[in-house]
Protein backbone atom coordinates (compact mmCIF):
# COMPACT_ATOMS: atom_id res chain seq x y z
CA UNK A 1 9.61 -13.25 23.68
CA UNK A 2 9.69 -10.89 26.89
CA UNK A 3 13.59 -10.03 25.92
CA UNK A 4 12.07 -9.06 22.27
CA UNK A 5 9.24 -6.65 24.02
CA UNK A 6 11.41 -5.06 26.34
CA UNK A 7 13.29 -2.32 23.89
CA UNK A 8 9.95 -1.97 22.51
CA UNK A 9 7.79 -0.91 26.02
CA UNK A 10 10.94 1.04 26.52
CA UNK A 11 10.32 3.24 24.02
CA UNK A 12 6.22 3.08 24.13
CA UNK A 13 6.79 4.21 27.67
CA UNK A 14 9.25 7.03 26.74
CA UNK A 15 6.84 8.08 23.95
CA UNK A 16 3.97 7.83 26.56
CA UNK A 17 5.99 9.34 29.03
CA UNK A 18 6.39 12.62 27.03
CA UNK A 19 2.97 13.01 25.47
CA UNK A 20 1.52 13.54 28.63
CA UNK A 21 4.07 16.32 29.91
CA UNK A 22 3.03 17.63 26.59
CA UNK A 23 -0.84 17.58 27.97
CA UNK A 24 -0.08 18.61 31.21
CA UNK A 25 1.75 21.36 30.15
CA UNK A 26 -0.83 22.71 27.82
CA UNK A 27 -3.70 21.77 29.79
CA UNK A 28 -4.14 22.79 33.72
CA UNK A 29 -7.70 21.21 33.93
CA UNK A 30 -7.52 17.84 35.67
CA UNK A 31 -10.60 16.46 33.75
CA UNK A 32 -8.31 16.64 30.35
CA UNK A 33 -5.31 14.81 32.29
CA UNK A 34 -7.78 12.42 33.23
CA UNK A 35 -8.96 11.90 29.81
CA UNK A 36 -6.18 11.29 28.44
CA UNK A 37 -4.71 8.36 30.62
CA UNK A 38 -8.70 7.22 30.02
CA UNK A 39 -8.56 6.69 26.95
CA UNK A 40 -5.24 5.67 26.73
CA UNK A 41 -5.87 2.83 28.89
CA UNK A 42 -8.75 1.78 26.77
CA UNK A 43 -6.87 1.78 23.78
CA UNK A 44 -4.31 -0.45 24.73
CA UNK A 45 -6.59 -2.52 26.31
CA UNK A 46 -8.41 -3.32 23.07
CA UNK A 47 -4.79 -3.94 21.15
CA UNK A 48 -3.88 -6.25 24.64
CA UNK A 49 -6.96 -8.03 24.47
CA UNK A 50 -6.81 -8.27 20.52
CA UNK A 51 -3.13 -9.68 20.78
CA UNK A 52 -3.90 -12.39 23.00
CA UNK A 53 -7.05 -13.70 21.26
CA UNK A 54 -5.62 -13.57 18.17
CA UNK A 55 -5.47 -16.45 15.99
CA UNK A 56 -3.37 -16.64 12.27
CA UNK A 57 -5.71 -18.26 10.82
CA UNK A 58 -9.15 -15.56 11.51
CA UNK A 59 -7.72 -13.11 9.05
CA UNK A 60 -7.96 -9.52 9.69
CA UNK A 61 -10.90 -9.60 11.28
CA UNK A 62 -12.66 -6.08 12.62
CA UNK A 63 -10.94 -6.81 16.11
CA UNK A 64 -7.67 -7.24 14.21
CA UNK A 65 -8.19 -3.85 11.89
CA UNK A 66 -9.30 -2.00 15.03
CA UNK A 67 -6.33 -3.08 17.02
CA UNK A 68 -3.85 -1.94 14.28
CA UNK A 69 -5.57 1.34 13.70
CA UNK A 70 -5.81 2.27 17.18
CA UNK A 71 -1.95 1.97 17.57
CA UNK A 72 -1.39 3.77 14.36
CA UNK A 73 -3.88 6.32 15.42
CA UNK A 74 -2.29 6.92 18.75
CA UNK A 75 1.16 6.43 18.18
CA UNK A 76 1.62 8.60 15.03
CA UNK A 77 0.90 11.61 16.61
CA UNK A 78 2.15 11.01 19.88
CA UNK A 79 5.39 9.74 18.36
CA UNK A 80 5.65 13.45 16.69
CA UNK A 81 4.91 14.74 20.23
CA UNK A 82 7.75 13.00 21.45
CA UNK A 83 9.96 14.12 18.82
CA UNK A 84 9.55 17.90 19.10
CA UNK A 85 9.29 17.93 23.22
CA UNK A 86 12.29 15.53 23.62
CA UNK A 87 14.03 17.78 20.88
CA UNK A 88 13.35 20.60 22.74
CA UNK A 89 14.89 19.39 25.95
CA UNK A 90 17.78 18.42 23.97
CA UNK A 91 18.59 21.65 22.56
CA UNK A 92 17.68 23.59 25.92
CA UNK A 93 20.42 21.01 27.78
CA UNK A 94 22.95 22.17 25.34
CA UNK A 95 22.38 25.60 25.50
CA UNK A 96 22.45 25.30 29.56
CA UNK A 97 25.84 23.50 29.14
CA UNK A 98 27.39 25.85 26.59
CA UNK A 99 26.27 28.64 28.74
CA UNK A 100 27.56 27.07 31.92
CA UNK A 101 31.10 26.79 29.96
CA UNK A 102 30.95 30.30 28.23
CA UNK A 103 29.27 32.81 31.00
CA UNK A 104 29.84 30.59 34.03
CA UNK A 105 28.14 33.31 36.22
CA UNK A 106 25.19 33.72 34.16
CA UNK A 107 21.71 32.21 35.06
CA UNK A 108 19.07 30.98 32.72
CA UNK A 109 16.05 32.72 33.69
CA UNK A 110 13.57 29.64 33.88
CA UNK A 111 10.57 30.41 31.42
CA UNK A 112 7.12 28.41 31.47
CA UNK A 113 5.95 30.44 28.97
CA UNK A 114 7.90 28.72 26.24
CA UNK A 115 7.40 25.28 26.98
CA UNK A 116 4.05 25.72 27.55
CA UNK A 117 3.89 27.51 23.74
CA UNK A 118 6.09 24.38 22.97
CA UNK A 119 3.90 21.85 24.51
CA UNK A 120 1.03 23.31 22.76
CA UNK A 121 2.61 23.66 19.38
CA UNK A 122 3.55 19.86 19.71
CA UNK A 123 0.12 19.55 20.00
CA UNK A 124 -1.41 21.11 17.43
CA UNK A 125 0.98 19.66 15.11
CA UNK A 126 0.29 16.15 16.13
CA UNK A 127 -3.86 17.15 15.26
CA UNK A 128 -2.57 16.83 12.11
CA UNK A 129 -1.83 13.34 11.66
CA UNK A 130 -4.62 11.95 14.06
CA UNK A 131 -7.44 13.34 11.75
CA UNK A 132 -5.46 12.30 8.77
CA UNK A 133 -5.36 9.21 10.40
CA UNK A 134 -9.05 9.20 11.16
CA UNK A 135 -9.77 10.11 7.82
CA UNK A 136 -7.72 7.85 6.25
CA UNK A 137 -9.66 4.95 7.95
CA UNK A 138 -13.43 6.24 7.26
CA UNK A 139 -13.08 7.86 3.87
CA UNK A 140 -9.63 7.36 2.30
CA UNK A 141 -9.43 3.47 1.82
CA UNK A 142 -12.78 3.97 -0.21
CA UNK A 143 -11.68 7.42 -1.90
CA UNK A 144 -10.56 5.40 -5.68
CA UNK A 145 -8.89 7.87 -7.85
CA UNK A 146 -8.01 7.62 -11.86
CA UNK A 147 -4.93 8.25 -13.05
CA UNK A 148 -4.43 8.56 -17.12
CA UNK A 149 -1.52 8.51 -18.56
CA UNK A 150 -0.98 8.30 -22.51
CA UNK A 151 2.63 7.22 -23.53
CA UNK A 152 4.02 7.28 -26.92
CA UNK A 153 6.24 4.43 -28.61
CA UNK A 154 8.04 4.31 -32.02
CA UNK A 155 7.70 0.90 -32.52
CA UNK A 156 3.83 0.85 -31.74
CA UNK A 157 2.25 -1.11 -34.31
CA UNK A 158 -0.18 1.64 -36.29
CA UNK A 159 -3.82 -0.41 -35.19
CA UNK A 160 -3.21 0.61 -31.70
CA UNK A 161 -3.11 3.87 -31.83
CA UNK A 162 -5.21 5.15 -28.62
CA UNK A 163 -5.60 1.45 -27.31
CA UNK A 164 -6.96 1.84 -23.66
CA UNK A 165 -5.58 -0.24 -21.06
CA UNK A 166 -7.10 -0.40 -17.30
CA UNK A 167 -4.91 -1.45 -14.26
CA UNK A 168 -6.33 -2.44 -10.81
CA UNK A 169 -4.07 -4.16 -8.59
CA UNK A 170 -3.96 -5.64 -4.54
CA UNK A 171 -7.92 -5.86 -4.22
CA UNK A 172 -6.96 -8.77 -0.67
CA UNK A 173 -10.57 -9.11 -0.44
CA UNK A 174 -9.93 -10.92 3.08
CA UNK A 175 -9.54 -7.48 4.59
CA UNK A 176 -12.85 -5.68 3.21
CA UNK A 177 -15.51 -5.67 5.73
CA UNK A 178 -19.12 -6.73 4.28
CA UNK A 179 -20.52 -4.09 5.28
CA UNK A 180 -18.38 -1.77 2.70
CA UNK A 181 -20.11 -3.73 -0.47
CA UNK A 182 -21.29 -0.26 -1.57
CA UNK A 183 -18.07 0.98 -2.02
CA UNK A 184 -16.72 -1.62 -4.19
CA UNK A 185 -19.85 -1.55 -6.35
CA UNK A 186 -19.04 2.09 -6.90
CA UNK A 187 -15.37 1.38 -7.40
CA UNK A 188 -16.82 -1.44 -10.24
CA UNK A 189 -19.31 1.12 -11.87
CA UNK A 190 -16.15 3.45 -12.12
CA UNK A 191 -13.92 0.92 -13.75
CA UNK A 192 -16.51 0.49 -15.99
CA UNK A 193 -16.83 3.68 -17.23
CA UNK A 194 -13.60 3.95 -18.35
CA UNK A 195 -14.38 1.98 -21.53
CA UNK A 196 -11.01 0.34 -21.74
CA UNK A 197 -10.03 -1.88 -24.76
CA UNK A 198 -7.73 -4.49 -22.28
CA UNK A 199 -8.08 -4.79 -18.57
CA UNK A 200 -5.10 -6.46 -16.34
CA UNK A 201 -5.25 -6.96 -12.58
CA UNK A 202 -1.12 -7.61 -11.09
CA UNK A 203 -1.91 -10.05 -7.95
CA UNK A 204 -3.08 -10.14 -4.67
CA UNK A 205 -6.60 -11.36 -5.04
CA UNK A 206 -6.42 -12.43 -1.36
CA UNK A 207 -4.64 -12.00 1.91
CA UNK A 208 -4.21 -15.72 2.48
CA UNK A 209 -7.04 -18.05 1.68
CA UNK A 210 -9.56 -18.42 -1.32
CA UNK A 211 -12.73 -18.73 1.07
CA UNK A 212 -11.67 -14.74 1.30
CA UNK A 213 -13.33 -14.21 -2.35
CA UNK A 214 -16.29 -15.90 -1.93
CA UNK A 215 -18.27 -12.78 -0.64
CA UNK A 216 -17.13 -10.63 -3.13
CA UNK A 217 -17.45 -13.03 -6.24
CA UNK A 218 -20.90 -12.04 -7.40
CA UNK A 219 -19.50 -8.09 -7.19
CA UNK A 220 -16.09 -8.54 -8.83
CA UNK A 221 -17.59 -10.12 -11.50
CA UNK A 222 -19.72 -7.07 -12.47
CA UNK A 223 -16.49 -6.10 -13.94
CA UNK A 224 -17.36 -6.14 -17.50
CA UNK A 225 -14.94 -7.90 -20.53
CA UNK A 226 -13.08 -5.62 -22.15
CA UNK A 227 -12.69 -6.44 -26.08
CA UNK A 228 -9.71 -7.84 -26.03
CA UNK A 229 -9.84 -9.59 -22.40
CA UNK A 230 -9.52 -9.16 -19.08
CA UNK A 231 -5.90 -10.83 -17.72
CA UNK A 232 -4.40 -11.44 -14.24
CA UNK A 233 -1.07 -12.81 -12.83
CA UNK A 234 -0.54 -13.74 -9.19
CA UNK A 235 0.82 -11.75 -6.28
CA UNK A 236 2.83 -13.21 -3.20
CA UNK A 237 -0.57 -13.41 -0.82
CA UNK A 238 -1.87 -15.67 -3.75
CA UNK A 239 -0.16 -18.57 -2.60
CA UNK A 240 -1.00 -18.62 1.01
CA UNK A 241 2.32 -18.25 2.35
CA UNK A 242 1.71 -16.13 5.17
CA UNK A 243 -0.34 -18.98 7.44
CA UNK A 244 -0.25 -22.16 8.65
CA UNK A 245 -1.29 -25.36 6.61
CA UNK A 246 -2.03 -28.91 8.32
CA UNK A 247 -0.54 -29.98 4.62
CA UNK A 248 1.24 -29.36 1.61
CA UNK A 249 -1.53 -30.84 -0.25
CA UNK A 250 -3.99 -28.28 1.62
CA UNK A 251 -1.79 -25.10 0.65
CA UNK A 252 -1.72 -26.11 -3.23
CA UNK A 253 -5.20 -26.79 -2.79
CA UNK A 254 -6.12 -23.42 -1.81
CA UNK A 255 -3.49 -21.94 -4.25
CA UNK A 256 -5.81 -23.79 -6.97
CA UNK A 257 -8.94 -22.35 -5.42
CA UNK A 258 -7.50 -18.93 -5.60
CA UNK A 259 -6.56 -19.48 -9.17
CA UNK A 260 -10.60 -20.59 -9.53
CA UNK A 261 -11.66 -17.29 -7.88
CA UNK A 262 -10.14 -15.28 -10.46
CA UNK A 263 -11.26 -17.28 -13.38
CA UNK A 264 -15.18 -16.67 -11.65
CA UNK A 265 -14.36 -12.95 -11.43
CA UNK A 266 -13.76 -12.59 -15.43
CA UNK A 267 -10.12 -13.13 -15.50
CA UNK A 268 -7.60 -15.43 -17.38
CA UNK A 269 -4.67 -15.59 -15.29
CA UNK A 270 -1.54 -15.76 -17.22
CA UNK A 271 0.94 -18.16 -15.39
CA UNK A 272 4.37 -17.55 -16.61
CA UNK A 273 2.79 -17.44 -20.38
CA UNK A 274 1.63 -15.04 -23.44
CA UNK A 275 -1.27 -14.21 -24.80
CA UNK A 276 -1.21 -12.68 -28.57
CA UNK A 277 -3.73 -9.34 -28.60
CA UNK A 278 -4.70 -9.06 -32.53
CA UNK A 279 -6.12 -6.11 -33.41
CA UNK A 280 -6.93 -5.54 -37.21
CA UNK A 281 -3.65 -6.23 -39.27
CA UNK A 282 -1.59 -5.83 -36.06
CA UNK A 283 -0.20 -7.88 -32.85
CA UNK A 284 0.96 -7.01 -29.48
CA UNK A 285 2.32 -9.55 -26.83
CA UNK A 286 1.05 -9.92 -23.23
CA UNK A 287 2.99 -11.76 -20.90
CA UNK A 288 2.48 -12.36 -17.95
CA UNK A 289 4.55 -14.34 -15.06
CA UNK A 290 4.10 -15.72 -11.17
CA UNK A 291 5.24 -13.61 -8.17
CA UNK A 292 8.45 -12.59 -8.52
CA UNK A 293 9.78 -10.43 -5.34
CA UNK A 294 13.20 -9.36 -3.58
CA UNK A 295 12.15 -10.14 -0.30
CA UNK A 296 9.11 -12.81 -1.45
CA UNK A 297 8.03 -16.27 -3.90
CA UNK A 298 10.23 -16.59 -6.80
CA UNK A 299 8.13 -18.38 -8.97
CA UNK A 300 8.31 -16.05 -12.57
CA UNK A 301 9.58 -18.11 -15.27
CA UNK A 302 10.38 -15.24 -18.46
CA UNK A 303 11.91 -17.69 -20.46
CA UNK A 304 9.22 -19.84 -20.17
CA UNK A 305 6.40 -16.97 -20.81
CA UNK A 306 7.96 -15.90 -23.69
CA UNK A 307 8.63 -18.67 -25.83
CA UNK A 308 7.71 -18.11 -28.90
CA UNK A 309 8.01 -14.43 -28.35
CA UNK A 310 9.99 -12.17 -31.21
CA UNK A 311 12.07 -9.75 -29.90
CA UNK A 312 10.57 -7.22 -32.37
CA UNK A 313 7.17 -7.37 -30.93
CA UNK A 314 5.93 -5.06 -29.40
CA UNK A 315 5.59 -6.19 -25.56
CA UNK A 316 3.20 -5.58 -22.14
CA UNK A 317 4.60 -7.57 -19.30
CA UNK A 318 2.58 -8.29 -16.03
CA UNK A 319 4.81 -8.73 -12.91
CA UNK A 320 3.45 -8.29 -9.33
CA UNK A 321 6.35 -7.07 -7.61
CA UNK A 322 8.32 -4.21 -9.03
CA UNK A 323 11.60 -4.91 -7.86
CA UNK A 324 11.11 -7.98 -10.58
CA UNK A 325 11.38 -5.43 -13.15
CA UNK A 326 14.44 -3.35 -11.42
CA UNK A 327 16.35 -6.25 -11.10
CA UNK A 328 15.26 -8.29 -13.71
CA UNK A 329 13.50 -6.97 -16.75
CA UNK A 330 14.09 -2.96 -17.40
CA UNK A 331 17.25 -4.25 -18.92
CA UNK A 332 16.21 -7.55 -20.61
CA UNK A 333 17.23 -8.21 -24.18
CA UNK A 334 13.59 -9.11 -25.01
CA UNK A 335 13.08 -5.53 -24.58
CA UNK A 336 10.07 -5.33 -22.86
CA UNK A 337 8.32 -1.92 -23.44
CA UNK A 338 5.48 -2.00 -20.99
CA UNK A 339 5.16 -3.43 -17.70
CA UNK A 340 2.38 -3.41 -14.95
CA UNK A 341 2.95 -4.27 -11.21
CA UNK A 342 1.51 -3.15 -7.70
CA UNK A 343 2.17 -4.41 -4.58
CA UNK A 344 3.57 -1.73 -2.80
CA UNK A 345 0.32 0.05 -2.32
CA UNK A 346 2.51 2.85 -1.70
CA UNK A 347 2.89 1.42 1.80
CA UNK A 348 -0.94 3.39 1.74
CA UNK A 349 0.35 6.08 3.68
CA UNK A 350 2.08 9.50 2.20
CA UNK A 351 1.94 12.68 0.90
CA UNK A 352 1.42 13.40 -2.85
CA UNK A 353 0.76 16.71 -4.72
CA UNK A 354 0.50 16.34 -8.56
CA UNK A 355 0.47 19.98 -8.95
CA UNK A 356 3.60 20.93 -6.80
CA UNK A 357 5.60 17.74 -7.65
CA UNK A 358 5.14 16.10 -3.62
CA UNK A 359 5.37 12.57 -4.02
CA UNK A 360 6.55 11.13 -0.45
CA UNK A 361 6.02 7.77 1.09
CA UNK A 362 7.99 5.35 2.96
CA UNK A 363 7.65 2.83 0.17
CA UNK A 364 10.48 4.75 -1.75
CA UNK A 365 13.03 3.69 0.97
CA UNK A 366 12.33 -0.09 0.30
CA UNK A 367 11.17 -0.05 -3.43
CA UNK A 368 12.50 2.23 -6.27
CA UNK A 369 9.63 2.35 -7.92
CA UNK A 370 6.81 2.61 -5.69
CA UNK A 371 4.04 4.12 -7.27
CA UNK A 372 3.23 5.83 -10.52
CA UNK A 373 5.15 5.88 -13.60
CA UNK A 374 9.04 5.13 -14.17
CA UNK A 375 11.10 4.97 -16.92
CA UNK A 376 14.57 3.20 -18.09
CA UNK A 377 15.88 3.51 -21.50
CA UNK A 378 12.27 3.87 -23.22
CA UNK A 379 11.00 0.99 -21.12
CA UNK A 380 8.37 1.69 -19.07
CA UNK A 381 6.74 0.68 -15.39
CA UNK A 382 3.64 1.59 -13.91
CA UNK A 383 3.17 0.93 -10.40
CA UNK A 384 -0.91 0.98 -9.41
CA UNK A 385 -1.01 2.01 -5.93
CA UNK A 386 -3.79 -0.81 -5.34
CA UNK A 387 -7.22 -1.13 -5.03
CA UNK A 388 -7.33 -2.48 -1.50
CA UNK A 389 -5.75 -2.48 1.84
CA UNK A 390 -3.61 -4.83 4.03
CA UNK A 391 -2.70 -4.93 7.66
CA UNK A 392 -3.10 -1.25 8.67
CA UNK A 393 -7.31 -0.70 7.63
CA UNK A 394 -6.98 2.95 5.97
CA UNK A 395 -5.32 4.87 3.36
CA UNK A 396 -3.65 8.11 4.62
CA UNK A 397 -2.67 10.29 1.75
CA UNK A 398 -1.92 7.48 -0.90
CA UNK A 399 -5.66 6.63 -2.24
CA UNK A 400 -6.98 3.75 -3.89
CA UNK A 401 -5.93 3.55 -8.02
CA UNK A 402 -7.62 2.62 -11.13
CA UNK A 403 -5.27 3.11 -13.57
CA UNK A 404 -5.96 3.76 -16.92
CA UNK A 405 -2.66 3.81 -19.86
CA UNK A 406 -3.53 4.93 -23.60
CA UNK A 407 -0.82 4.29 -25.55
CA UNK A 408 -0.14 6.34 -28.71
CA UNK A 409 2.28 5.68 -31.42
CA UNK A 410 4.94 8.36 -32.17
């Protein structure tokens, strides 16, 4: 274990080591030096103190969400720090060493000015990301957003013309505090408002265990029935895979529990099976499958959940994980025009501008479709950047996504 921590208080201490020539260089006054090592020492004395009580099975707990978003908090912008001083010495050791080689009897004039204007600029850049950071704990994880989105099909059968669909995605009630009810009753009164003919929620219910619903039940539930249903599949966190279990007979038991939770909530989870959506003189298909992931459960059976399905209807496939449909179902001969997933959350940190066409997170270097809509062929994905929040307790610059799709026939 010690070998493992070693590379990793190697470079805490580097990063550490050049924040505060960063402070001392901008600031002469003693009282700020000492404020920083202050609070410094009190914030990794909370994440110390939070690592060794820590216990799997409590959940993120308040002491677990404050430990992770302390380090985030600190280390994001004191990680940019280090990047732009240590860059700096970099480049001013090269140009001393070129110099030496070039004009071997010319001195550097040594200049505190500019690494004091350095220092300072470090600083003011790494502002940036602490109140992000700041903000993205208080406000952002609460700040739900719609996104609309009307896409046209040929092969749209003529009744649902303008039939409104409503995603939500990744709720993991187990890391909502109680004292944020407020904020999901808003984020229920919004969803509905939208009116939508079909509601379908793509996994995640929970971080671990179904005892996590049980405070929200009476809230979720507010969630009204659409008119033609409101559907679920699972996500990976749905079948408690991420703790310890005295049995395999307790881990199916709270899989089954989970499975409950969503049927008290409204939904009718759809476990590697179809439902037909009528709608006048016209059908659609929804299928929906079990967690299907690169890197988590394989469970999705889309043989199975489509028996019975003709290749000529027209198709909405639920699928947690979106590498399920890169890998598996963008090209399948079913041809399967419309699919939901989350998941990624859009790793809930990022930068997006609609209206400049920024859309940066460090999701897209482990999924290829991360979060909004993609398209293959005339086949569609829409990844909902989730409702929730997991592990790190705020949402910097990806927000919280209801999701509403109105589909239109050509």
């Amino acid at each position: 274990m010690l070998q493992r921590l070693i590379p990793f208080l190697f470079i805490a201490a580097l990063i550490e080591f050049y924040t505060y020539r960063a402070f001392s260089l901008a600031f002469t006054n003693k009282k700020v030096r000492f404020a920083y090592w202050l609070t410094t020492i009190i914030a990794w004395s909370v994440i110390v103190y939070e690592l060794i009580t820590l216990k799997i099975d409590d959940g993120q707990t308040f002491g677990f969400q404050l430990m992770v978003g302390l380090f985030v908090l600190m280390y994001i912008p004191k990680f940019l720090i280090f990047i732009l001083i240590f860059g700096n010495d970099v480049l001013s050791f090269s140009g001393r060493v070129l110099r030496r080689f070039l004009q071997p009897k010319n001195t550097t004039p040594y200049l505190p000015a500019r690494k004091t204007f350095i220092a300072q600029s470090a600083l003011a850049l790494a502002a940036i990301p602490f109140w992000a950071v700041i903000h993205g704990v208080t406000i952002g994880k609460f700040n739900f957003k719609k996104h609309f989105h009307r896409l046209i099909f040929d092969d749209l059968p003529e009744s649902f013309d303008g039939f409104r669909i409503l995603q939500i995605s990744d709720i993991h009630t187990g890391s909502i505090l109680a004292r944020d009810m407020e904020k999901i009753e808003a984020a229920v009164k919004m969803i509905n408002e939208q009116r939508a003919d079909l509601i379908v929620y793509t996994g995640d219910l929970v971080n671990n265990f179904a005892e996590e619903t049980v405070p929200w039940i009476d809230v979720l539930k507010k969630i009204n029935r659409a008119p033609y249903g409101n559907f679920a599949v699972m996500g990976n966190h749905d079948y408690g895979e991420y703790t310890r279990w005295n049995s395999e007979e307790a881990k199916q038991q709270n899989v089954k529990d989970i499975q409950e939770a969503y049927r008290k909530i409204g939904f009718q989870l759809l476990l590697n099976e179809h439902v037909t959506i009528a709608k006048e003189k016209d059908k659609i298909q929804l299928i929906g499958v079990e967690n299907w992931g690169s890197r988590f459960i394989q469970k999705a059976d889309i043989p199975k959940a489509t028996k019975g399905v003709h290749p000529a209807d027209f198709k909405i496939f639920l699928t947690h994980d979106p590498s399920h449909w890169d890998m598996k179902i963008k090209e399948h001969p079913l041809n399967f025009q419309l699919t939901f997933s989350g998941h990624t959350h859009g790793m809930q940190m990022g930068i997006e501008v609609p209206n400049l066409g920024v859309k940066w997170s460090p999701s897209q270097y482990i999924y290829k479709q991360w979060a909004g809509l993609y398209e293959h062929q005339k086949r569609f994905i829409y990844v909902n950047r989730g409702f929730g929040y997991h592990f790190f307790p705020g949402r910097i610059g990806i927000l919280p996504e209801i999701t509403v799709v109105e589909l239109k026939k050509a």
